[in-house]
C-alpha atoms as a PDB file:
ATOM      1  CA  UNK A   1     213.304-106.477 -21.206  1.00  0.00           C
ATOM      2  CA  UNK A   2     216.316-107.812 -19.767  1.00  0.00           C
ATOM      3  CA  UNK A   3     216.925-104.743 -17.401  1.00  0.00           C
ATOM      4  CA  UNK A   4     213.546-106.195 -16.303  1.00  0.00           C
ATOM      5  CA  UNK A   5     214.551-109.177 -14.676  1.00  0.00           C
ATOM      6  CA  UNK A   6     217.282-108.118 -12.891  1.00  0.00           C
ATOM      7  CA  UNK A   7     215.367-106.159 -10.945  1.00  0.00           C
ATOM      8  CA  UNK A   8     214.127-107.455  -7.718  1.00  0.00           C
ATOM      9  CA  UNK A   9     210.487-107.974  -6.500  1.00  0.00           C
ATOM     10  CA  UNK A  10     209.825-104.718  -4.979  1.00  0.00           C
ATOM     11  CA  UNK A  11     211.694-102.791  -7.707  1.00  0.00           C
ATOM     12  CA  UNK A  12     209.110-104.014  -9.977  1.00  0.00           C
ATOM     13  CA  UNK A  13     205.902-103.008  -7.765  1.00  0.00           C
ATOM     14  CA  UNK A  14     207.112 -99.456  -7.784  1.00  0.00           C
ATOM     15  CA  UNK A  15     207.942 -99.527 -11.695  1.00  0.00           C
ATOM     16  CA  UNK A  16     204.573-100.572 -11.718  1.00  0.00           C
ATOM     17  CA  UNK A  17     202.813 -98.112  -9.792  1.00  0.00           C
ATOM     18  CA  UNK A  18     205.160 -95.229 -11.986  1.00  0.00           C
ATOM     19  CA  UNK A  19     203.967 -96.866 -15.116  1.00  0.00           C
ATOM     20  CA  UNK A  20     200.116 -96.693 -13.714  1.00  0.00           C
ATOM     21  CA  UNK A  21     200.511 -93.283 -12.769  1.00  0.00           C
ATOM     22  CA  UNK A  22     201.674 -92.345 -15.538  1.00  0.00           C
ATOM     23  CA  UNK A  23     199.658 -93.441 -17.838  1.00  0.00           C
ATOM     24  CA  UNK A  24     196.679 -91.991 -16.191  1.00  0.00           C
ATOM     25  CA  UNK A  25     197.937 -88.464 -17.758  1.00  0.00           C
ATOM     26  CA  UNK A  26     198.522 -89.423 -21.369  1.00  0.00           C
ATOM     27  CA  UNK A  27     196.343 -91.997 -22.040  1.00  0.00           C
ATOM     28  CA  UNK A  28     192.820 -93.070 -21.446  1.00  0.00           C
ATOM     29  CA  UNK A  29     191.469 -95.772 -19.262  1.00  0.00           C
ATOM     30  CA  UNK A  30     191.922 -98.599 -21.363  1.00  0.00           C
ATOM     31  CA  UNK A  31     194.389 -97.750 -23.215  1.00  0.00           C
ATOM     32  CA  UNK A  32     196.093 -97.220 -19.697  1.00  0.00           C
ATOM     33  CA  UNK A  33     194.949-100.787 -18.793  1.00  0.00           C
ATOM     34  CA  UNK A  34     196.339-102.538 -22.286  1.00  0.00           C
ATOM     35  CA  UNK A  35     199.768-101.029 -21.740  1.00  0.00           C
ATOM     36  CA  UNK A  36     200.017-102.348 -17.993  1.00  0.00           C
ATOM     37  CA  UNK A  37     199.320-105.341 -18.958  1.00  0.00           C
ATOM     38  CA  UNK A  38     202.274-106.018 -21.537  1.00  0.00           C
ATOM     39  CA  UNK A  39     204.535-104.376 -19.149  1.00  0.00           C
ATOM     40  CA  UNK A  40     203.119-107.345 -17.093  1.00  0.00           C
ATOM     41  CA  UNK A  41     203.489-109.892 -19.623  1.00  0.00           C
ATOM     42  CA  UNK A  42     206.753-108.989 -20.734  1.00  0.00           C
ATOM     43  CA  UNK A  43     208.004-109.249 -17.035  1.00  0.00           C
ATOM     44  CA  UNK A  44     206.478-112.994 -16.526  1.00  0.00           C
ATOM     45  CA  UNK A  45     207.856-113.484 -20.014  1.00  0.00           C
ATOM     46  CA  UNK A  46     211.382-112.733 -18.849  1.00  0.00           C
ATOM     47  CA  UNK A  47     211.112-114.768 -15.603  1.00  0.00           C
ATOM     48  CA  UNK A  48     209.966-117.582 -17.175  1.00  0.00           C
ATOM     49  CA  UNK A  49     212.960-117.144 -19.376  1.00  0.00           C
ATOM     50  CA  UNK A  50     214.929-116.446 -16.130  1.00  0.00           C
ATOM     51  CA  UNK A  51     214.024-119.789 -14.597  1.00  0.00           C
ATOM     52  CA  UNK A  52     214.167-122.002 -17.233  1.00  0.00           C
ATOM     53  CA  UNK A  53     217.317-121.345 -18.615  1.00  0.00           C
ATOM     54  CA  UNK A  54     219.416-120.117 -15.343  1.00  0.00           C
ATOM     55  CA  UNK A  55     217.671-121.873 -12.258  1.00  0.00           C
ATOM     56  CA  UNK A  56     216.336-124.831 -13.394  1.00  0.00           C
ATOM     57  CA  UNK A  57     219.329-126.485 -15.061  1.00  0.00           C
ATOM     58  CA  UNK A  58     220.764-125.835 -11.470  1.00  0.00           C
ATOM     59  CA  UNK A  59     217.602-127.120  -9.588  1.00  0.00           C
ATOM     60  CA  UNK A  60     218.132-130.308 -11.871  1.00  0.00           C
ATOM     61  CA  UNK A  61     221.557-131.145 -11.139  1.00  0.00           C
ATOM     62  CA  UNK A  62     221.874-130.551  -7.628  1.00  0.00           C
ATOM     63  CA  UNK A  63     218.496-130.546  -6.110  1.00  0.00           C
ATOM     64  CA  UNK A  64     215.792-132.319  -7.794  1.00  0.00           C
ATOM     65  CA  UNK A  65     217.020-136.118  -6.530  1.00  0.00           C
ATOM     66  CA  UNK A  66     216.074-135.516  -3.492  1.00  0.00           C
ATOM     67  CA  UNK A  67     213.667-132.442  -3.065  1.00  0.00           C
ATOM     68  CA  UNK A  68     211.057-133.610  -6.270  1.00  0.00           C
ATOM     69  CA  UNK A  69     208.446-135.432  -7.088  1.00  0.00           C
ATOM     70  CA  UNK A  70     208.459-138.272  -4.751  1.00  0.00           C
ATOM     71  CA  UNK A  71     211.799-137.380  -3.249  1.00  0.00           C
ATOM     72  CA  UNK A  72     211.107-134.922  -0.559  1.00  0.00           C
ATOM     73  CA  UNK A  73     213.939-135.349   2.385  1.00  0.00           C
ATOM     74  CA  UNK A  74     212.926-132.733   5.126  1.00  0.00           C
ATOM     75  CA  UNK A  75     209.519-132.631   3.533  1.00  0.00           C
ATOM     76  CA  UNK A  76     210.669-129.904   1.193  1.00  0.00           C
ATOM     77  CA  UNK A  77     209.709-129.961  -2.664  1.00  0.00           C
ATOM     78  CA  UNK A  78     211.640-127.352  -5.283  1.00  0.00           C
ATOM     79  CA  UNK A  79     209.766-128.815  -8.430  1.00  0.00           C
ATOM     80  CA  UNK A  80     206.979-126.502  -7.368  1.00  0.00           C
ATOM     81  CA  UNK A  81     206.329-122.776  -6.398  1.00  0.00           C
ATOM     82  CA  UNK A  82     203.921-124.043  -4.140  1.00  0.00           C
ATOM     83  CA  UNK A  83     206.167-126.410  -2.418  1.00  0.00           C
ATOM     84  CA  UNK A  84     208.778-124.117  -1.935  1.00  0.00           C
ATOM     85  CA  UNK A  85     206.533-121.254  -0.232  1.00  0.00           C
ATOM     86  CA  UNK A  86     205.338-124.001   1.585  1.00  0.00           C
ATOM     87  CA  UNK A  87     208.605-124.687   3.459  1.00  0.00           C
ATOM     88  CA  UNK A  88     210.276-128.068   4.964  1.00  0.00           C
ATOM     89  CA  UNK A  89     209.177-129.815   8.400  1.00  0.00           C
ATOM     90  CA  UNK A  90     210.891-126.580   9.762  1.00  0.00           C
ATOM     91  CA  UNK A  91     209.151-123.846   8.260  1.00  0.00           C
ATOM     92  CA  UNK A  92     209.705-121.315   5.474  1.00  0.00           C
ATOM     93  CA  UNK A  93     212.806-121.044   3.328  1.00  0.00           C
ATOM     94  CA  UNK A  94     211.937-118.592   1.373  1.00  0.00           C
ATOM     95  CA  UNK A  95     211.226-114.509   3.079  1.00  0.00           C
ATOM     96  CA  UNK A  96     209.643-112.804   0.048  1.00  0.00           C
ATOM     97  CA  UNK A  97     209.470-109.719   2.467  1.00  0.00           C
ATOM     98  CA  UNK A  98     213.315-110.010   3.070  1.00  0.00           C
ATOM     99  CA  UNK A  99     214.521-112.067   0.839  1.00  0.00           C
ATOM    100  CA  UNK A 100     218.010-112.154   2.156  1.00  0.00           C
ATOM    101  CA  UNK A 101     216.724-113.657   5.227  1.00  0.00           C
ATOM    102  CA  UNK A 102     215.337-116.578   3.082  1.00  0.00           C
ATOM    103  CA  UNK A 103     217.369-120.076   4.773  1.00  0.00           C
ATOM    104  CA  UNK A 104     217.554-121.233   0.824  1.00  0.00           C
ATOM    105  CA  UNK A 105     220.048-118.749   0.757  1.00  0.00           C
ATOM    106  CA  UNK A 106     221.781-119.259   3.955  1.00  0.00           C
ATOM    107  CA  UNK A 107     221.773-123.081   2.804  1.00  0.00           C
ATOM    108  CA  UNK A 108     223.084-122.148  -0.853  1.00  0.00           C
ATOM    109  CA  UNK A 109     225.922-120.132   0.788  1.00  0.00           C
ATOM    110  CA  UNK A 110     226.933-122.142   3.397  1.00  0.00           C
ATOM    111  CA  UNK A 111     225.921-120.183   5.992  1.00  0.00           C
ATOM    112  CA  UNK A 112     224.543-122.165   8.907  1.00  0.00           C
ATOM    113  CA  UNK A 113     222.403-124.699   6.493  1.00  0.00           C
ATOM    114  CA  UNK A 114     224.920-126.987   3.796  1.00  0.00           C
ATOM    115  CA  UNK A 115     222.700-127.342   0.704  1.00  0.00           C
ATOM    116  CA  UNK A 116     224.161-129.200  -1.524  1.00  0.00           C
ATOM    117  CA  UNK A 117     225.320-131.399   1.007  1.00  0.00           C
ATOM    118  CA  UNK A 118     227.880-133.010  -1.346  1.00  0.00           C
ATOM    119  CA  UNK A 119     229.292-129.969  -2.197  1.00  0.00           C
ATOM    120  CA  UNK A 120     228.835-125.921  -2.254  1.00  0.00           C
ATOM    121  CA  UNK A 121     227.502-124.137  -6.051  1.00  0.00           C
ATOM    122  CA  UNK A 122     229.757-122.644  -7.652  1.00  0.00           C
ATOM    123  CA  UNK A 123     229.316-118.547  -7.204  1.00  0.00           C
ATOM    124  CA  UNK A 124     227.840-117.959 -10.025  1.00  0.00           C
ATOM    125  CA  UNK A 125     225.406-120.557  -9.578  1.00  0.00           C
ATOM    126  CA  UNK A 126     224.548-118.718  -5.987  1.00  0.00           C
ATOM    127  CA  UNK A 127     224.294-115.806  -7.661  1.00  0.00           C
ATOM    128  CA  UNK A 128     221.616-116.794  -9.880  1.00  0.00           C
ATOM    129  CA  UNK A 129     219.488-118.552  -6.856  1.00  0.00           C
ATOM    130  CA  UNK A 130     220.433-114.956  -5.291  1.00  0.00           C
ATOM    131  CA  UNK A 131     218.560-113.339  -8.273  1.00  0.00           C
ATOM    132  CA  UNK A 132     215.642-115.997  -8.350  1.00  0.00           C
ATOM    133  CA  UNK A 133     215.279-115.392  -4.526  1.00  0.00           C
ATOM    134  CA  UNK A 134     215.228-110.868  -5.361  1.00  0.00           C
ATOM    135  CA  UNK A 135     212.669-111.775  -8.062  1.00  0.00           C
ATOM    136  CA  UNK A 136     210.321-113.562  -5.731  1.00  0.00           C
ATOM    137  CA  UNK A 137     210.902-117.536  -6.870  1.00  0.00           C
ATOM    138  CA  UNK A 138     208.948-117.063 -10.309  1.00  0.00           C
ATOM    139  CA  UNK A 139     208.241-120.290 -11.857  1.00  0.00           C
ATOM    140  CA  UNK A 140     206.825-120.734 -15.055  1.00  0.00           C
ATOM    141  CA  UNK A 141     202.906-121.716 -15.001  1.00  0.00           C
ATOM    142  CA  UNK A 142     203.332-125.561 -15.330  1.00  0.00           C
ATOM    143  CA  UNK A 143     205.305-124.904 -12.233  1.00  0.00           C
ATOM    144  CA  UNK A 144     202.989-123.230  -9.636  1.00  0.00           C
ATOM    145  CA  UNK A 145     201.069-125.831  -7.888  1.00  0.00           C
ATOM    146  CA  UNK A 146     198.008-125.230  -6.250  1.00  0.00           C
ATOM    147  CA  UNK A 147     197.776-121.917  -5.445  1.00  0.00           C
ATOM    148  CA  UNK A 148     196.295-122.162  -1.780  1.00  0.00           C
ATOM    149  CA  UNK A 149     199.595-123.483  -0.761  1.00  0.00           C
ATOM    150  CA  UNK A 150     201.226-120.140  -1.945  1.00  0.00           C
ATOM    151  CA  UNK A 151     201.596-118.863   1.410  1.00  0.00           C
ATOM    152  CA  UNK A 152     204.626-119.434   3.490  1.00  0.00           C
ATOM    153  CA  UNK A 153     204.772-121.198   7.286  1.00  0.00           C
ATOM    154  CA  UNK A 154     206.319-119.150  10.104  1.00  0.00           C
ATOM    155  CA  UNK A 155     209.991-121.031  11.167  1.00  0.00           C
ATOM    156  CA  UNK A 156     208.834-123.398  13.647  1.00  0.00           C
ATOM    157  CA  UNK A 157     205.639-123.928  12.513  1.00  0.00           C
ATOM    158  CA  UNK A 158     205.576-127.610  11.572  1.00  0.00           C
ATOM    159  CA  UNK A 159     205.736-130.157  14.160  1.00  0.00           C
ATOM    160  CA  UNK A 160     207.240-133.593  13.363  1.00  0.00           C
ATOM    161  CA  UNK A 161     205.539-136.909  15.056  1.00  0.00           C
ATOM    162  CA  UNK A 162     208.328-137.284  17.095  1.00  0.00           C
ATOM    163  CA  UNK A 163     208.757-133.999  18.473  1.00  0.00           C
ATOM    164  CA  UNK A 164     204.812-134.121  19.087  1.00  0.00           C
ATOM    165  CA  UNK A 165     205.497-137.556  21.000  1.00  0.00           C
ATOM    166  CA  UNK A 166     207.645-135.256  23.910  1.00  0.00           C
ATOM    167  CA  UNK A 167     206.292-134.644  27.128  1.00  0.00           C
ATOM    168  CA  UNK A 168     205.475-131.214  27.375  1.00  0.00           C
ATOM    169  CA  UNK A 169     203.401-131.504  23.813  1.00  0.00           C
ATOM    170  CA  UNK A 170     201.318-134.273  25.195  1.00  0.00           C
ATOM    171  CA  UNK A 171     197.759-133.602  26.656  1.00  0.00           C
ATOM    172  CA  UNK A 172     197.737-133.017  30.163  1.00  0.00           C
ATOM    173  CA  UNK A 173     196.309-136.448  31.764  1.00  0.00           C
ATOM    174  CA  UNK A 174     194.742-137.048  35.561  1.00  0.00           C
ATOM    175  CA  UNK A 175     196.867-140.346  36.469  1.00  0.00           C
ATOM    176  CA  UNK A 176     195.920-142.045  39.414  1.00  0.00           C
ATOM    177  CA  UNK A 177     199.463-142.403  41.706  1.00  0.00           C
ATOM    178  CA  UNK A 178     200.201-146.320  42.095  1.00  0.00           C
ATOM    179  CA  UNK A 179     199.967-147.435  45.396  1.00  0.00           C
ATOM    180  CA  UNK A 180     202.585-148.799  47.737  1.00  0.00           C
ATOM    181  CA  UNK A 181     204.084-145.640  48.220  1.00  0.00           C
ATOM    182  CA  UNK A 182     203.836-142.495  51.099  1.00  0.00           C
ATOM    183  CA  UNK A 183     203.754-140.002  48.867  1.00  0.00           C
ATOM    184  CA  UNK A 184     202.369-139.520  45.635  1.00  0.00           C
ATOM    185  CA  UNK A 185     205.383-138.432  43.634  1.00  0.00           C
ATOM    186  CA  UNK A 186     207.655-141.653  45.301  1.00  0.00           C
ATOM    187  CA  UNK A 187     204.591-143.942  44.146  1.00  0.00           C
ATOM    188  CA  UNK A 188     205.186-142.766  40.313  1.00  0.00           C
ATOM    189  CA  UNK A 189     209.194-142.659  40.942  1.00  0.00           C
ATOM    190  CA  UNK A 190     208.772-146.291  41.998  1.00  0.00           C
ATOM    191  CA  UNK A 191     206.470-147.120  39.043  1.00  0.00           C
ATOM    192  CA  UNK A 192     209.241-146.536  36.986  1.00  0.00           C
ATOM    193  CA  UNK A 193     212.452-147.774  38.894  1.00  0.00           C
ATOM    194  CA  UNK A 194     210.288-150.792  38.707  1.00  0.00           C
ATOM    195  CA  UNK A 195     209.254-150.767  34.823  1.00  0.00           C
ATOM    196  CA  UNK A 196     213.059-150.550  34.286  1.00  0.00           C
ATOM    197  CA  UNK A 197     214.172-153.112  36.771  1.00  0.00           C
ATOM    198  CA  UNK A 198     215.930-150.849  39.032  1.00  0.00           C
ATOM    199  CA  UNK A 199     215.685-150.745  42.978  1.00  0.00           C
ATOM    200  CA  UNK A 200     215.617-148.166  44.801  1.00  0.00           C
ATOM    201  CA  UNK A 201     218.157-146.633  47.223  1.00  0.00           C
ATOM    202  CA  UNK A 202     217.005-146.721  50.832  1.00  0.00           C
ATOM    203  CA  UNK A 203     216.707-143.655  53.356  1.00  0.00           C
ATOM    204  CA  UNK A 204     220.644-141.782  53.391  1.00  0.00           C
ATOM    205  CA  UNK A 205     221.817-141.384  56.852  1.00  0.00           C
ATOM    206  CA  UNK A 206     221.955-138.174  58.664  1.00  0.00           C
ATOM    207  CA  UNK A 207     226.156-138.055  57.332  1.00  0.00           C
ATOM    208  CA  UNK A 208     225.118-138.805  53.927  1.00  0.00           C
ATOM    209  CA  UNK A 209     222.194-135.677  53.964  1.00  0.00           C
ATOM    210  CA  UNK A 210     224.223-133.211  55.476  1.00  0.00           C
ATOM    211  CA  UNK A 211     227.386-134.277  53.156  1.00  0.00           C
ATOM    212  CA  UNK A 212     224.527-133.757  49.978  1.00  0.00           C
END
């Protein structure tokens, strides 16, 4: 069982399948069915194993204070499978399809992202996140959360209050132009050199425009 968990997420889909096929030669139906299944349980078994006694501890000492419970800087939660697939405000951390694409790594490794920020892991504490990360982030079943929030956001996806609160994101509005001006666009200029107490420079000479 121990070869078991060290092999990634995929590795274990195919083993799997070989089992399944397999079976279907020397054994019947649900005998076929009983046998998958404690292949399946002694997998979880080992991952549980995995992230209880190798990523947790970690997860504990350098993450947990603030990315738990009611701690969640950057919106991002690591008490939880669901949390994690979740993401932060910025999106997915973790790429199940590629994991070594996943930011937590990039962040555990320095690489771009700084997490810890007071201070890299050790390398054998990146290599076990590394593993975690290969395995697909199993958590023991206390630790899943609610399941619809399984699937992960695209990068980007989440869009914080103040980046909502920019211009371009903000419905498009038919404003009357102030009057007092010639043109509409100088009537909204002046709106605004006059909101901020600034007056306006008057009409450059022909020098000054040809000089421009």
């Amino acid at each position: 069982m121990l070869l078991l968990c060290s092999l990634s997420q995929k590795s274990l889909r195919l083993l799997s399948c070989a089992v399944a096929f397999t079976l279907v030669f020397v054994c019947s139906g649900s005998e076929s069915a009983e046998v998958i299944k404690s292949v399946e349980a002694g997998v979880a078994a080992e991952h549980e194993a995995f992230f209880n006694n190798s990523v947790l501890p970690i997860l504990e000492t350098h993450c947990f204070k603030c990315h738990a419970g009611e701690h969640q800087k950057g919106e991002f939660r690591l008490d939880q499978r669901s949390r994690l697939m979740t993401g932060s405000e910025s999106g997915a951390v973790v790429n199940l399809d590629s994991p070594e694409e996943s930011i937590l790594l990039q962040a555990v490794r320095y690489d771009g992202y700084e997490m810890p920020p007071r201070g890299k892991l050790a390398d054998s504490e990146i290599a076990i996140i590394e593993q975690w990360v290969s395995l697909g982030v199993p958590y023991p079943a206390d630790r899943i959360g609610i399941v619809e929030e399984q699937k992960p956001e695209a990068i980007g996806a989440k869009v914080s209050d103040d980046e909502r609160a920019f211009w371009s994101f903000r419905p498009i509005q038919d404003n009357v132009p102030p009057v007092g001006a010639s043109h509409p666009v100088d009537a909204f200029i002046d709106q605004q050199l006059a909101s901020k107490s600034v007056t306006a420079v008057g009409p450059a000479s022909p020098r000054e425009l040809i000089r421009r």
